[in-house]
C-alpha atoms as a PDB file:
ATOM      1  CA  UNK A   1      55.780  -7.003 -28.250  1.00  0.00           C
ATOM      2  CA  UNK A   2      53.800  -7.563 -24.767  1.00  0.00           C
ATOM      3  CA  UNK A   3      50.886  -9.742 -25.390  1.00  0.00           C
ATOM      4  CA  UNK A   4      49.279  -8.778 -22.261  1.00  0.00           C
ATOM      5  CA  UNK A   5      46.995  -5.596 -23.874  1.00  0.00           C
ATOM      6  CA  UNK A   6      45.975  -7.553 -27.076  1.00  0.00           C
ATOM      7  CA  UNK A   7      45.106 -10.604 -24.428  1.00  0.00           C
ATOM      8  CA  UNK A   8      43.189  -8.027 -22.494  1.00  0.00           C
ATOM      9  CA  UNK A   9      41.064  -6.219 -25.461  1.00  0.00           C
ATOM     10  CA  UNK A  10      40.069 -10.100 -26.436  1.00  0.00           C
ATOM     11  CA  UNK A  11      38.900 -10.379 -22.805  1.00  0.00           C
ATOM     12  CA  UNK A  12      37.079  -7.566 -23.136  1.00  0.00           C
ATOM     13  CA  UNK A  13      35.390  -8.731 -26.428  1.00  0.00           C
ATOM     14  CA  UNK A  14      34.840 -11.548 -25.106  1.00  0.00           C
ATOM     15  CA  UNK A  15      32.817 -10.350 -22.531  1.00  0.00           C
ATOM     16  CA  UNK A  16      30.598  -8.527 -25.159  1.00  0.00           C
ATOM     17  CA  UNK A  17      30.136 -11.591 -27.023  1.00  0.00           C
ATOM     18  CA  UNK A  18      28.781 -13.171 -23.953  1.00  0.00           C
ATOM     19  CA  UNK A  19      26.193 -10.426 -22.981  1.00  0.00           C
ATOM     20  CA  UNK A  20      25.751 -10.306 -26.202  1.00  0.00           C
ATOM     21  CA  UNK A  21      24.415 -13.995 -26.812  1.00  0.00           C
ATOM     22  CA  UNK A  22      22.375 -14.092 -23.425  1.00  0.00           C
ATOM     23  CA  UNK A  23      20.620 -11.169 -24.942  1.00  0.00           C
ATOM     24  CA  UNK A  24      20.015 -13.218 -28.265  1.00  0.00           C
ATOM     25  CA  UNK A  25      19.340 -16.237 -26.021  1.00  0.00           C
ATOM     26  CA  UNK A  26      16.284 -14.789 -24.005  1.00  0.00           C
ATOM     27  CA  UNK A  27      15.069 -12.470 -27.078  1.00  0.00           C
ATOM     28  CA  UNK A  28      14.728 -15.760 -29.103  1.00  0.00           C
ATOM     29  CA  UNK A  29      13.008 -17.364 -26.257  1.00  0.00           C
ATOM     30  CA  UNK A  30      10.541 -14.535 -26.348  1.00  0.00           C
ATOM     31  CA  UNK A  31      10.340 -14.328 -30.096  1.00  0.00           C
ATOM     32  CA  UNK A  32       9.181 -18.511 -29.960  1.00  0.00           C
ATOM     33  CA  UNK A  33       6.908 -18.267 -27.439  1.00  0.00           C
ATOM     34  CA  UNK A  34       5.413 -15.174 -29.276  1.00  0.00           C
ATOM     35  CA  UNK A  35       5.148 -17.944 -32.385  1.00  0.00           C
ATOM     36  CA  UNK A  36       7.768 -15.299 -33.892  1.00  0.00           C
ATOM     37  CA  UNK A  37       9.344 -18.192 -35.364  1.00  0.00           C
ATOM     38  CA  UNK A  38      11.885 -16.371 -38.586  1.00  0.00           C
ATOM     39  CA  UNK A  39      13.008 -13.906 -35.765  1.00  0.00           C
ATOM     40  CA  UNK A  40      13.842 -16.660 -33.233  1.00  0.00           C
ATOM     41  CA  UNK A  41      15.685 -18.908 -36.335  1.00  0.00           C
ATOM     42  CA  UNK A  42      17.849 -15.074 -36.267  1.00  0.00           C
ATOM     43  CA  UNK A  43      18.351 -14.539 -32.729  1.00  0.00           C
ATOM     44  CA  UNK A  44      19.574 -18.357 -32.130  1.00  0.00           C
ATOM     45  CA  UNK A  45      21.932 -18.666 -35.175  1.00  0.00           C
ATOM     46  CA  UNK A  46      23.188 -14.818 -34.025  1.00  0.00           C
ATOM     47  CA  UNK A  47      23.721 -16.391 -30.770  1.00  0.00           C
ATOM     48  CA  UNK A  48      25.598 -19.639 -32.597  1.00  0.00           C
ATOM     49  CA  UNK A  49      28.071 -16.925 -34.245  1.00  0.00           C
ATOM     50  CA  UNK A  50      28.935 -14.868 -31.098  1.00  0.00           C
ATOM     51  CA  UNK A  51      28.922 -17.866 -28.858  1.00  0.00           C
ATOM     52  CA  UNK A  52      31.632 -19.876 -31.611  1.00  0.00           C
ATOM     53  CA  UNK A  53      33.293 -16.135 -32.218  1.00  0.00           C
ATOM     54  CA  UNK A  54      33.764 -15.836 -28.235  1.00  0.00           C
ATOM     55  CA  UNK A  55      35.409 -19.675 -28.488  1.00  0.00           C
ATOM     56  CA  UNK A  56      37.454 -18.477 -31.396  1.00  0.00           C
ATOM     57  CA  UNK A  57      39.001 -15.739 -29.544  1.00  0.00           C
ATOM     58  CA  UNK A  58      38.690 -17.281 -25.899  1.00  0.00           C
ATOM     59  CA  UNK A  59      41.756 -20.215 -27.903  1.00  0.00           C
ATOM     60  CA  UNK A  60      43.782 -16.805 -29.121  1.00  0.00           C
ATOM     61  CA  UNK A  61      44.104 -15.119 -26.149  1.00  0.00           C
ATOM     62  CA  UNK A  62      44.540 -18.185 -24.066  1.00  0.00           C
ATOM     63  CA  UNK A  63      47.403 -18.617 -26.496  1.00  0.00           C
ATOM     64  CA  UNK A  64      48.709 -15.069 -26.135  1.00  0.00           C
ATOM     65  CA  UNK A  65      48.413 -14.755 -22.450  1.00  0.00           C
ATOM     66  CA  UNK A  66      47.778 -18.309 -20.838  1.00  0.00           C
ATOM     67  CA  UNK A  67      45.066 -18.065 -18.014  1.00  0.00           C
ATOM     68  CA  UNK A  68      44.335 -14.914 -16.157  1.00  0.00           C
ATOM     69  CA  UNK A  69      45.180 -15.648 -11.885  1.00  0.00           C
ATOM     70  CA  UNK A  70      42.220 -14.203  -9.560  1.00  0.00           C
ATOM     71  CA  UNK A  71      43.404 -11.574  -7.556  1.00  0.00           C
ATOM     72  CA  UNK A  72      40.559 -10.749  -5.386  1.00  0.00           C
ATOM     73  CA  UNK A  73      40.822 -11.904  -1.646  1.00  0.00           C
ATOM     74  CA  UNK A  74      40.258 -15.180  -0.520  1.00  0.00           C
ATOM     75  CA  UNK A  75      37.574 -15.185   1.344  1.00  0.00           C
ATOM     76  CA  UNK A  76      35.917 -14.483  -2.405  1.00  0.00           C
ATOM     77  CA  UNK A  77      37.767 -17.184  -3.788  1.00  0.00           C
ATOM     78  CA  UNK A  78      35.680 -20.231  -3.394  1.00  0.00           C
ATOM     79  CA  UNK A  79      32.655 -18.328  -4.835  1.00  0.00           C
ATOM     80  CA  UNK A  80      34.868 -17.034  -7.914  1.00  0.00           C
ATOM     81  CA  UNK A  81      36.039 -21.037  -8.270  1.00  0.00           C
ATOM     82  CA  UNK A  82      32.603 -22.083  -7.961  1.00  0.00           C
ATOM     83  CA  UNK A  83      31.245 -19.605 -10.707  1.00  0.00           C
ATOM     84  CA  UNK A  84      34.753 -20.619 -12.864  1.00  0.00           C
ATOM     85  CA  UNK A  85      34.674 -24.992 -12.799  1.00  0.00           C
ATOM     86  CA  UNK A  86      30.433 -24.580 -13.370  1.00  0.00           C
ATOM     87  CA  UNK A  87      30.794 -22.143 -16.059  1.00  0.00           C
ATOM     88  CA  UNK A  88      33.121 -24.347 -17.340  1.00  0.00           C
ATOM     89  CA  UNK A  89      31.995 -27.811 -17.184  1.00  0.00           C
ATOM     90  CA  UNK A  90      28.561 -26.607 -18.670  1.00  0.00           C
ATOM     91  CA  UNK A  91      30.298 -24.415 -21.223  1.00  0.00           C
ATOM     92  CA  UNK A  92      31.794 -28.234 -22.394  1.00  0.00           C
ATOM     93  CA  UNK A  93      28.302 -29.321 -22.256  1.00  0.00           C
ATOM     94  CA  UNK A  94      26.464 -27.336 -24.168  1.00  0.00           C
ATOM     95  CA  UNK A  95      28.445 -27.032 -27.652  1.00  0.00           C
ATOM     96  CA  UNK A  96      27.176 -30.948 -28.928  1.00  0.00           C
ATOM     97  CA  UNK A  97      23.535 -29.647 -27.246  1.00  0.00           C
ATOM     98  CA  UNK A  98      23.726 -26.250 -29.138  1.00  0.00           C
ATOM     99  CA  UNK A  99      24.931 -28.833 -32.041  1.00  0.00           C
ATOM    100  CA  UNK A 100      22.040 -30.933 -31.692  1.00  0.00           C
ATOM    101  CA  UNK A 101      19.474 -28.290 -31.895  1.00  0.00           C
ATOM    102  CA  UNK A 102      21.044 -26.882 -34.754  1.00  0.00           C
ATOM    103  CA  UNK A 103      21.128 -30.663 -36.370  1.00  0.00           C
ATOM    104  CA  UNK A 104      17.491 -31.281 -35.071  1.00  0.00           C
ATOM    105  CA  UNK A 105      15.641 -27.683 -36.261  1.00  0.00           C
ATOM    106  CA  UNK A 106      17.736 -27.951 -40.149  1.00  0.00           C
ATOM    107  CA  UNK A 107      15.587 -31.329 -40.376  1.00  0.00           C
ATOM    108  CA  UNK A 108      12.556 -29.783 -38.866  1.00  0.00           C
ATOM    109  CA  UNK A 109      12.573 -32.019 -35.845  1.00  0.00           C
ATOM    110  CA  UNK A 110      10.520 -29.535 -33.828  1.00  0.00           C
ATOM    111  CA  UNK A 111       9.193 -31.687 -31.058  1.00  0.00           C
ATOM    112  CA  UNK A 112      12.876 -33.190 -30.334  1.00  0.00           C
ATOM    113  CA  UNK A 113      14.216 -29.522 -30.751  1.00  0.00           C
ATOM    114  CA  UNK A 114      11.557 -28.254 -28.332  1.00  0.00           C
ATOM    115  CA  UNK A 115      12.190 -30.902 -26.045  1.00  0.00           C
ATOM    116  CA  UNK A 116      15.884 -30.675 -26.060  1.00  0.00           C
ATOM    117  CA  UNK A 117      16.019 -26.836 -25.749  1.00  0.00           C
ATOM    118  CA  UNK A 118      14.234 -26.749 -23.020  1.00  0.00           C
ATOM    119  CA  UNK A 119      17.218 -27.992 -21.722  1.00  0.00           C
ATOM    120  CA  UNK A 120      19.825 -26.509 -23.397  1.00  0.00           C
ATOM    121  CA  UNK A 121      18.502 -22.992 -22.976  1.00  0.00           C
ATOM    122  CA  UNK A 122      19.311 -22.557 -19.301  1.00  0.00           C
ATOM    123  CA  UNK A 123      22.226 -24.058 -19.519  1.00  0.00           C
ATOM    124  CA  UNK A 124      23.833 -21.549 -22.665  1.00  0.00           C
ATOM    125  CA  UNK A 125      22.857 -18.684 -20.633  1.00  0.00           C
ATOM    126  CA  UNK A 126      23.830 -19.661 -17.922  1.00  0.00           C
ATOM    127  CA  UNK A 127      27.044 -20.033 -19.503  1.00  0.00           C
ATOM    128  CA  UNK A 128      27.132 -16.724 -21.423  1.00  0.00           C
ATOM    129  CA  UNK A 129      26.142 -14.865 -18.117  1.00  0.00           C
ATOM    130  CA  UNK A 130      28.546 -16.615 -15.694  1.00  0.00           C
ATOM    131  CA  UNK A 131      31.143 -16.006 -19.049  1.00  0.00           C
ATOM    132  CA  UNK A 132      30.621 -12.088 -18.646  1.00  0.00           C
ATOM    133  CA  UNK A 133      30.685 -12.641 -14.524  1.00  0.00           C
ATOM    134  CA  UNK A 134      34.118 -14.209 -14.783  1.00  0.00           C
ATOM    135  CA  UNK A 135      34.908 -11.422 -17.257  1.00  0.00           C
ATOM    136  CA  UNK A 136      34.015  -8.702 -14.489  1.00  0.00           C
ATOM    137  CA  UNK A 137      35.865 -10.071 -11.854  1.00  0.00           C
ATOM    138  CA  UNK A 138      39.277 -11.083 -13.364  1.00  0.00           C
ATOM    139  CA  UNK A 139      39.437  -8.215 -15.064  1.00  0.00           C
ATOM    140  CA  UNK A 140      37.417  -5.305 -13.629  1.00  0.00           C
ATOM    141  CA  UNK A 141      36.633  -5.761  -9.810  1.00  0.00           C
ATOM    142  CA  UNK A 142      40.024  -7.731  -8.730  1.00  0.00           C
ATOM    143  CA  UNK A 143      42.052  -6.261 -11.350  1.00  0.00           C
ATOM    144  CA  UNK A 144      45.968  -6.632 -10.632  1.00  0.00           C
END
């Protein structure tokens, strides 16, 4: 059995669970500074579970298929690496913040959550949306 179509539906997935939590990501940030504060508990723990889904899946496929080689030209290539090692590094980053939050809001630490969010939000989306960027060109405008 070639592991190669099963490695690219995850991909795919994938990529839906990352548009999928930046769009949880910036509706909780409106729901909390709407004082919406139930519907932004929602959208962040929604974003938790399709943010640790997409990690879930991101360690099957890598295990199915191994990593996925850029195929676009190289004059694109630096900006493609660029997007890749920052998405990376800050996707490392921002699990023990996204941990913390969690840690710091369950024992109604508001001011430290509010204080360490402001942080950790621009970071997680940037991660989700640079995830779905890295998505789209592996796998839809450089496609082998």
């Amino acid at each position: 059995m070639n592991p190669e179509p099963i490695g690219d539906a995850i991909a795919a997935l994938n990529a839906i669970l990352n548009a999928s939590s930046a769009v949880l990501l910036l509706t909780g940030y409106r729901f909390i500074r709407r004082g919406r504060i139930r519907e932004h508990q929602r959208c962040m723990i929604a974003a938790v579970a399709t943010s640790a889904l997409f990690l879930v899946l991101y360690v099957v496929r890598f295990s199915l298929t191994g990593t996925h080689a850029f195929q676009g030209p190289d004059s694109v290539r630096p900006l493609y690496l660029a997007i890749l090692f920052s998405h990376m590094t800050l996707a490392i980053l921002v699990v023990p913040l996204v941990l913390r939050l969690l840690f710091l809001a369950r024992r109604e630490r508001f001011a430290e959550h509010r204080r360490l969010a402001r942080w950790t939000f621009p970071i997680w989306l940037y991660v989700s949306v640079t995830g779905l960027a890295v998505y789209l060109i592996l796998y839809r405008l450089y496609a082998a």
